[in-house]
Protein backbone atom coordinates (compact mmCIF):
# COMPACT_ATOMS: atom_id res chain seq x y z
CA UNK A 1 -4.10 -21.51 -20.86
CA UNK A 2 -0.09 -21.21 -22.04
CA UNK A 3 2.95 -21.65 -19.85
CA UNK A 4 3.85 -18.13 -18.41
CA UNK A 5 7.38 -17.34 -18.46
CA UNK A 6 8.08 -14.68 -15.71
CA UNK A 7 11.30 -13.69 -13.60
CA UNK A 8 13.32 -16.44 -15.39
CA UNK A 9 10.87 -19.34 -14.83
CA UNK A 10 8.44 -21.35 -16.56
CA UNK A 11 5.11 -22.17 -15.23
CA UNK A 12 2.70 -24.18 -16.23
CA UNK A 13 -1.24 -23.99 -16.22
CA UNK A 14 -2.87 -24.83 -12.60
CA UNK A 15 0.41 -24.46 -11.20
CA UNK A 16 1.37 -22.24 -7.91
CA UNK A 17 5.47 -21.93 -7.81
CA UNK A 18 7.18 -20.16 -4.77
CA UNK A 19 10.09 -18.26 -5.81
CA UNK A 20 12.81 -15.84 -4.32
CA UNK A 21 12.97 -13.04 -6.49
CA UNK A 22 16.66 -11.86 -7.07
CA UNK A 23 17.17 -7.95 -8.12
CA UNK A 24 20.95 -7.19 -9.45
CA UNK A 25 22.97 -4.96 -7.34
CA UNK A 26 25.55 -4.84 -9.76
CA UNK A 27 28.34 -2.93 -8.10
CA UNK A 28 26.46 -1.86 -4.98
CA UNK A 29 26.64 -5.92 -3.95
CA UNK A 30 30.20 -5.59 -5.06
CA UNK A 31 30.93 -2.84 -3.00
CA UNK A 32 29.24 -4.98 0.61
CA UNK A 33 26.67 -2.04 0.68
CA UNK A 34 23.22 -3.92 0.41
CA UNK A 35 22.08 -4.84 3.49
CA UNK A 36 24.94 -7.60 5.63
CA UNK A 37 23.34 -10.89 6.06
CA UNK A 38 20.41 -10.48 4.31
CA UNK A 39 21.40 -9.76 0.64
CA UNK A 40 24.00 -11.59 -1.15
CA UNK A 41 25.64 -11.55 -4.36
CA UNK A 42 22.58 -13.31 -6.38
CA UNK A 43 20.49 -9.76 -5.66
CA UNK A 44 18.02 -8.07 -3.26
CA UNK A 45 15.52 -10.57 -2.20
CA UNK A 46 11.95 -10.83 -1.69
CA UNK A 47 9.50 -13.57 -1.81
CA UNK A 48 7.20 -14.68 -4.55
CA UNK A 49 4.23 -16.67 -4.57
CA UNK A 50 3.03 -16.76 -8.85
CA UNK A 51 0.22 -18.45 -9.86
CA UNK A 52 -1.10 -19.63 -13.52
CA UNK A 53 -4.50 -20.39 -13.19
CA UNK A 54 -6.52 -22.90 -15.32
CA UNK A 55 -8.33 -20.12 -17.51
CA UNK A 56 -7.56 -17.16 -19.59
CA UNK A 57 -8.06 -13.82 -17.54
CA UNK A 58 -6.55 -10.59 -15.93
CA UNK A 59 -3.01 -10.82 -14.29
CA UNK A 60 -2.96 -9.17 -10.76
CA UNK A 61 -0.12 -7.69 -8.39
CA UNK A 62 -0.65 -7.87 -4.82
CA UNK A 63 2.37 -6.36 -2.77
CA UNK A 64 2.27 -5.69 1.33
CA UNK A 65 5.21 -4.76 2.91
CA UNK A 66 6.48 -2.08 0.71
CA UNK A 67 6.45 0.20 4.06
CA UNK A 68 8.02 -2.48 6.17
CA UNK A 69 6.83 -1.28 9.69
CA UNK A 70 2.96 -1.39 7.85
CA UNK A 71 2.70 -5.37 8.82
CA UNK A 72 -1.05 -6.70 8.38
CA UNK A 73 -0.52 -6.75 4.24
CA UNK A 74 2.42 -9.68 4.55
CA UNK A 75 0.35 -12.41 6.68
CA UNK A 76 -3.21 -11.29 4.39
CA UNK A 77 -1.19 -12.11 1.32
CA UNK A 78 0.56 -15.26 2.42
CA UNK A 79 -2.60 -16.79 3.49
CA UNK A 80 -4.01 -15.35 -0.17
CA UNK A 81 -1.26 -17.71 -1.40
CA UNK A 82 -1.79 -20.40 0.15
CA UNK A 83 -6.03 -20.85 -0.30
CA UNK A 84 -5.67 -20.09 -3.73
CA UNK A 85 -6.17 -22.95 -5.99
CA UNK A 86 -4.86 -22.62 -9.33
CA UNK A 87 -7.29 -25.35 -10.97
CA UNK A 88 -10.13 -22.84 -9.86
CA UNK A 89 -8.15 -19.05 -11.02
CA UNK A 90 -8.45 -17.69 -14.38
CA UNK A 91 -6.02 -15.55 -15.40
CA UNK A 92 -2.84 -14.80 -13.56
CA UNK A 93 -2.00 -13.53 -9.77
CA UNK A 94 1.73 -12.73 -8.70
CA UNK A 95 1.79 -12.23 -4.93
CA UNK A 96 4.62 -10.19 -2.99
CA UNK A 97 4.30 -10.79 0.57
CA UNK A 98 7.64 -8.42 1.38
CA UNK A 99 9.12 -6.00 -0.80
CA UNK A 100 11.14 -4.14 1.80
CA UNK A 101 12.83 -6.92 2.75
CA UNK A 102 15.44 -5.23 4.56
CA UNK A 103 13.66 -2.57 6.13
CA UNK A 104 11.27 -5.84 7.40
CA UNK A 105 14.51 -7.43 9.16
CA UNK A 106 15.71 -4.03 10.38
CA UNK A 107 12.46 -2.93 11.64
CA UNK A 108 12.82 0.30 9.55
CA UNK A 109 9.34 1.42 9.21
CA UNK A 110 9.12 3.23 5.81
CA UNK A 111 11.87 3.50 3.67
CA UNK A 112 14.76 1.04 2.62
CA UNK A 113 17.30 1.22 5.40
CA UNK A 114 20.21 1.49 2.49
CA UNK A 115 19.43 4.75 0.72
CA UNK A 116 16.33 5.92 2.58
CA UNK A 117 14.41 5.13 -0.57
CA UNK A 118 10.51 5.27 -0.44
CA UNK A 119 9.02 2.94 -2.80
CA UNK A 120 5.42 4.73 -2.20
CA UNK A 121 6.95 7.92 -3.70
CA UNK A 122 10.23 7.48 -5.87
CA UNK A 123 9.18 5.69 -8.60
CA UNK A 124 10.48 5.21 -11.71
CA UNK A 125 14.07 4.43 -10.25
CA UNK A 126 16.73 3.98 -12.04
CA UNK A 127 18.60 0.69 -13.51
CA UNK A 128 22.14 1.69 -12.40
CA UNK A 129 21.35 3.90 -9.59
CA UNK A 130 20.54 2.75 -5.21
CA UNK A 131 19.25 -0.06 -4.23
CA UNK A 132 16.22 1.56 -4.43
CA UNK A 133 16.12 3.10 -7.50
CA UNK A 134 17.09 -0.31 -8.85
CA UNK A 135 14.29 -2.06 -7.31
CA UNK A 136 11.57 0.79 -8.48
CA UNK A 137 13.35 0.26 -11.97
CA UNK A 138 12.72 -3.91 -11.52
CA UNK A 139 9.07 -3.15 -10.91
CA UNK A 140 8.73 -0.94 -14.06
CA UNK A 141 10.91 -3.44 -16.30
CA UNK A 142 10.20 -6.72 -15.20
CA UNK A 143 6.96 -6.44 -12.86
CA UNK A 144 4.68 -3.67 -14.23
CA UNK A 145 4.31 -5.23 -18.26
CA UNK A 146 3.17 -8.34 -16.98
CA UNK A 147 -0.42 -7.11 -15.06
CA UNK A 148 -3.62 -5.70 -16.09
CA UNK A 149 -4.27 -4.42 -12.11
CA UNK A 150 -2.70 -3.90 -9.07
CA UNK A 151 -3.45 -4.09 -5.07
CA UNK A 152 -0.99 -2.25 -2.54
CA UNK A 153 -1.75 -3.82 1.11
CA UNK A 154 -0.25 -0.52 3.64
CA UNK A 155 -1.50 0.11 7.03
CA UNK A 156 -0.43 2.11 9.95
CA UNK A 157 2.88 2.74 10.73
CA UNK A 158 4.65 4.05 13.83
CA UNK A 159 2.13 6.54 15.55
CA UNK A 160 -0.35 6.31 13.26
CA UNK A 161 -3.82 5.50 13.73
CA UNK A 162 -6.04 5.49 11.02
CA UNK A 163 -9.70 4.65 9.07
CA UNK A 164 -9.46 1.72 7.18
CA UNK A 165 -9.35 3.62 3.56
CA UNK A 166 -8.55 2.83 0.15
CA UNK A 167 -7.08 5.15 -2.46
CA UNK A 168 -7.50 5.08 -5.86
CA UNK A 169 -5.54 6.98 -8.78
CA UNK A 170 -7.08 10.15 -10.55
CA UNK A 171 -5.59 9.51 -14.06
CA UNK A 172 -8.77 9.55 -16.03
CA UNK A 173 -8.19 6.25 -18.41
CA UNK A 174 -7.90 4.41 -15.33
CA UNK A 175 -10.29 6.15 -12.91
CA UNK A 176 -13.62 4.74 -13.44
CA UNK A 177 -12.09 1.15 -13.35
CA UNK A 178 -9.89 1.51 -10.70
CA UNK A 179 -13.41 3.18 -8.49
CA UNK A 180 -15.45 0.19 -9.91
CA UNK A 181 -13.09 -2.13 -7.79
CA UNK A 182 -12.53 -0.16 -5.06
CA UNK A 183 -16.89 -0.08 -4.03
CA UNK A 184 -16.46 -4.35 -4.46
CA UNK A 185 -14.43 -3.84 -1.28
CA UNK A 186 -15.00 -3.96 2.06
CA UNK A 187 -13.88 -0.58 2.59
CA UNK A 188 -15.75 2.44 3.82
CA UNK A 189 -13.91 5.13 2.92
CA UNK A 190 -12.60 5.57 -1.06
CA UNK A 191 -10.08 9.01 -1.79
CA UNK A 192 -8.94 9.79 -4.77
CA UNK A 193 -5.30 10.17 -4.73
CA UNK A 194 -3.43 12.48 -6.17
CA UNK A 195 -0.21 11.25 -6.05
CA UNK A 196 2.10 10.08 -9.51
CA UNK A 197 5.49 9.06 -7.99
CA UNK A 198 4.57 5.55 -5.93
CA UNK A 199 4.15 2.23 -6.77
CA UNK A 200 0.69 2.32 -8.14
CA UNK A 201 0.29 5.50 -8.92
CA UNK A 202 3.52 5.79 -11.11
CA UNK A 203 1.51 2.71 -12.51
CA UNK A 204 -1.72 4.36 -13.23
CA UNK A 205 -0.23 7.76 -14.61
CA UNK A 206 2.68 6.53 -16.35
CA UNK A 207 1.86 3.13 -17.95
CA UNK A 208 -2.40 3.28 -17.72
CA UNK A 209 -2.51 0.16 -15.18
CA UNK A 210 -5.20 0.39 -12.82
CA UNK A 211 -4.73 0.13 -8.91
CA UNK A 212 -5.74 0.29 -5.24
CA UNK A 213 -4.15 1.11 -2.26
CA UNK A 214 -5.75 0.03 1.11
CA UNK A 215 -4.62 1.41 4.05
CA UNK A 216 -5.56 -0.30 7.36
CA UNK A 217 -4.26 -1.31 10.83
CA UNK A 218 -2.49 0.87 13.09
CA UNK A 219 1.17 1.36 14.36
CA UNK A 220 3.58 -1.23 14.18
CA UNK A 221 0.18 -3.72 15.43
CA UNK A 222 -0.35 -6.81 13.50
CA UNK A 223 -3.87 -7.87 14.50
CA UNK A 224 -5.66 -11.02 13.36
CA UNK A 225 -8.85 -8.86 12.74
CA UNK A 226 -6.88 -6.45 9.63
CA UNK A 227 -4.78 -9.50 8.67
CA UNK A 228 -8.47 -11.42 8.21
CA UNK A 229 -10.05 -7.89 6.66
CA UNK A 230 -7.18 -7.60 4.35
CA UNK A 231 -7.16 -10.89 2.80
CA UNK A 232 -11.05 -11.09 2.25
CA UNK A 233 -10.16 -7.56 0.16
CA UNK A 234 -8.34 -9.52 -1.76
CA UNK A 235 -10.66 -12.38 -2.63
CA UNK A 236 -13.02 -9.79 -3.40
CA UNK A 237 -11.03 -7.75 -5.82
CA UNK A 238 -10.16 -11.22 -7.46
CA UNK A 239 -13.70 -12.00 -7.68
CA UNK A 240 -14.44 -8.63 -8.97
CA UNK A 241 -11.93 -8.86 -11.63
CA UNK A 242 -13.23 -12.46 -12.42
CA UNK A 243 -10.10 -14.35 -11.06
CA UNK A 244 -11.83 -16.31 -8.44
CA UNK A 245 -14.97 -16.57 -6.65
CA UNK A 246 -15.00 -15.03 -3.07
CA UNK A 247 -16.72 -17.39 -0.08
CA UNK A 248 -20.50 -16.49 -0.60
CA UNK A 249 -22.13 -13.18 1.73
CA UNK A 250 -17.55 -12.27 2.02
CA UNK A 251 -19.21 -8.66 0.83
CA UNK A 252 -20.81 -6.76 3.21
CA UNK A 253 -23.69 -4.85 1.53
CA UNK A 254 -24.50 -2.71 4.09
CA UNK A 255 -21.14 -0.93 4.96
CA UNK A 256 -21.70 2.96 4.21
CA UNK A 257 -19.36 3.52 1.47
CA UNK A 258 -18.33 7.25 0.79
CA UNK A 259 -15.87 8.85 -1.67
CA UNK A 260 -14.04 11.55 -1.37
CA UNK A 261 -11.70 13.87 -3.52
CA UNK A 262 -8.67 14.36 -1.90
CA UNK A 263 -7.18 13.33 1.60
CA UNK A 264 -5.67 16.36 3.48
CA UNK A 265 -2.77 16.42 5.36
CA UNK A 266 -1.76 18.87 7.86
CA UNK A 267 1.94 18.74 8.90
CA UNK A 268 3.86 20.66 11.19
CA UNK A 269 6.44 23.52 10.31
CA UNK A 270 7.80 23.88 13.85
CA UNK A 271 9.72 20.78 15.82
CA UNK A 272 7.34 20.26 18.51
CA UNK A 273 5.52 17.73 20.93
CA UNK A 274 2.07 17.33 19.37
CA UNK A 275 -1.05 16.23 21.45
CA UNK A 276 -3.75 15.13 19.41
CA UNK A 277 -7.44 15.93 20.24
CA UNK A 278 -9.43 13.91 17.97
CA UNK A 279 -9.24 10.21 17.20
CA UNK A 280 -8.97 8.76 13.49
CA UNK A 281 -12.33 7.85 12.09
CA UNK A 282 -14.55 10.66 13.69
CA UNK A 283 -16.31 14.23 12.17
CA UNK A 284 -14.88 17.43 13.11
CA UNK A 285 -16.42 20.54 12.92
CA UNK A 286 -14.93 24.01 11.13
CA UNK A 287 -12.85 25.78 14.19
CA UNK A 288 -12.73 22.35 15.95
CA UNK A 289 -9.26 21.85 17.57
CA UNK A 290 -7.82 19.26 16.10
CA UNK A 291 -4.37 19.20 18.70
CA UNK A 292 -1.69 21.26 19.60
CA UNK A 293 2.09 21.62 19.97
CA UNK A 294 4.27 22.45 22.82
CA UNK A 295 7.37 22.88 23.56
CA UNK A 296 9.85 20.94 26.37
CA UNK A 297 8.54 23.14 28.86
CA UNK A 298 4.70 22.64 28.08
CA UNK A 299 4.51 26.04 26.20
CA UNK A 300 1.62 26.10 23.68
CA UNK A 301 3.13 27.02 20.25
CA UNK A 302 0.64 26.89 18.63
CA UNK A 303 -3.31 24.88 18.02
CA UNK A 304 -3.84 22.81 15.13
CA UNK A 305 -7.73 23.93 14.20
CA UNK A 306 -10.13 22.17 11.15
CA UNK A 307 -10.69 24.56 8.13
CA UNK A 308 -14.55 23.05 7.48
CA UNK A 309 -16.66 20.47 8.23
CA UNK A 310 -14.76 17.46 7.42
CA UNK A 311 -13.97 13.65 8.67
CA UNK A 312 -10.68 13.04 10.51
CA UNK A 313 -9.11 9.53 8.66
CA UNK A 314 -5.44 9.04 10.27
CA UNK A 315 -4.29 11.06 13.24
CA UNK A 316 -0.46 10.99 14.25
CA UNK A 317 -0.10 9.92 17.91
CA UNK A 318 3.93 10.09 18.37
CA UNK A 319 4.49 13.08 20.92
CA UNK A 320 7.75 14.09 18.71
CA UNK A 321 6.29 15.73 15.31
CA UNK A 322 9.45 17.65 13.95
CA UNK A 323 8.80 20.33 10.74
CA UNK A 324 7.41 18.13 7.87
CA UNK A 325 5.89 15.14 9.96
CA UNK A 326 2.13 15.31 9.83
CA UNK A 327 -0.50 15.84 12.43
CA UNK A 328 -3.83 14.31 10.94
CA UNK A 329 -5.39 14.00 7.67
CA UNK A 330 -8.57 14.89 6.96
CA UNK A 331 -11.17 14.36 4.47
CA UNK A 332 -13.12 17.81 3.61
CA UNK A 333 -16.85 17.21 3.65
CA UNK A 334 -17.16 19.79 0.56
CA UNK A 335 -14.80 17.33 -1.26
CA UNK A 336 -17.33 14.29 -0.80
CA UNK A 337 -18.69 12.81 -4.10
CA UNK A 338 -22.38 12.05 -3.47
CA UNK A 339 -23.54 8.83 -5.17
């Protein structure tokens, strides 16, 4: 195994280095507009745990926190770095247990409190452009060449309550691979996503990298039992990709695993109040009422009603659901691969 030389440091074989990763502001630091307090002239920060294991093998990305208010990801990955013994690793892990770094110490849920930014759906970024589009840029520049796979650790965010879930890309060189993973976790729902412009999708479509994205947990909670779930993902997608070996009977045989094409979501086009009649992680039947909005005076405005037989996998519980917020997503039974 070779020294790896990554983010401006050297490390050696069987050596775990903790880092603070520093992306250039350029002018925006210049300017005082990156977040007061937290961000300084050396860059945007976020923390790094990088480990060069004893063997050749794949290189891995793990990132939680990307949607700062999505909190189980962070602990799963710091405990990730700290059991992980590089003597015992082949191949190559780099482990972000923050991205949003600023949104985390601002409690802003989704996007970067400086330019509203969405690292799940802006990607590339640019080099000279927000803070960001300078960070998406970092990850394509710096980040992206280094790995052979990545994991994205979300989970439910402010009124959200959702099936533990993990997406995978559609891009057909990376498909099969990026499937193959997915059924060595301890996840019992897989969708294929269609989406192109976040972090591991931009990934998968753009530069042929393979990726997951595991949803789990639910609003603005932290419990020990996701924390716990997400980090023995982890140890099983490392031992599926031959980086470690997971803690023997870590994979539960038995869970029901089922794929489907495409999650659904149905958002409002009216500002409303929204009451939800289903919970996340049940069936629904065609014509089944799914929920309904009302107005401030307890008006109906309209009922929210399933298209087909399907399964219901998040459902939105915050009563305020202006136009473009959704209501519940939903996996179409017609749209279930049978294995």
């Amino acid at each position: 195994m070779d020294n790896w030389r990554i983010f401006g440091e050297t490390i050696a074989p069987c050596e775990t280095r903790r880092m603070t990763l520093r992306v250039p502001m350029g002018d925006i630091e210049n300017r005082g507009e990156v977040y007061p307090g937290r961000r300084t002239s050396r860059g945007y920060e976020m923390p790094a745990i990088i480990v060069n294991g004893a063997r050749p093998g794949k290189t891995l990305l793990v990132t939680a926190g990307i949607h700062a208010g999505e909190f189980n990801g962070t602990p799963a990955v710091i405990r990730v770095g700290r059991e992980l013994d590089p003597a015992e690793t082949s191949g190559r892990v780099i482990l972000l247990p923050c991205v949003n770094t600023s949104g985390f110490w601002t409690l802003h849920p989704r996007t970067l409190p400086e330019d509203d930014f969405n690292l799940n759906g802006q990607y590339p970024g640019k080099p000279d452009g927000t803070v960001g589009e300078r960070l998406a840029d970092f990850f394509v520049r710096e980040v992206f060449p280094q790995v052979d796979f990545m994991l994205d650790l979300h989970g439910g965010s402010r009124g959200e309550r959702m099936t533990p879930l993990v997406f995978f890309p559609t891009h057909p060189k990376v498909r099969e691979e990026a499937l193959s993973a997915a059924m060595a976790l301890n996840v019992g729902f897989l969708v294929e996503s269609r989406a192109t412009k976040g972090q591991y999708s931009y990934a998968a479509h753009d530069l042929d990298i393979p990726g997951l994205l595991i949803e789990r947990g639910d609003g603005y909670f932290c419990e020990r039992e996701w924390v716990e779930a997400d980090r023995r993902d982890i140890l099983l997608l490392m031992d599926h990709l031959g980086i470690c070996k997971a803690p023997v009977g870590m994979f539960d045989a038995a869970l029901n695993r089922r794929i489907f094409r495409e999650a659904v979501y149905l958002e409002s086009d009216v500002d409303g109040l929204w009451i939800p009649a289903v919970k996340a992680n049940t069936p629904v039947k065609a014509g089944a009422l799914l929920g309904a909005v009302y107005d401030f005076y307890g008006e109906p405005i309209r009922e929210v009603r399933a298209e087909r037989d399907g399964h219901v996998l998040y459902v939105n519980t915050s009563l305020s659901t202006p136009v473009g917020e959704f209501h519940v997503a939903v996996a179409w039974a017609d749209s279930e691969v049978k294995m």
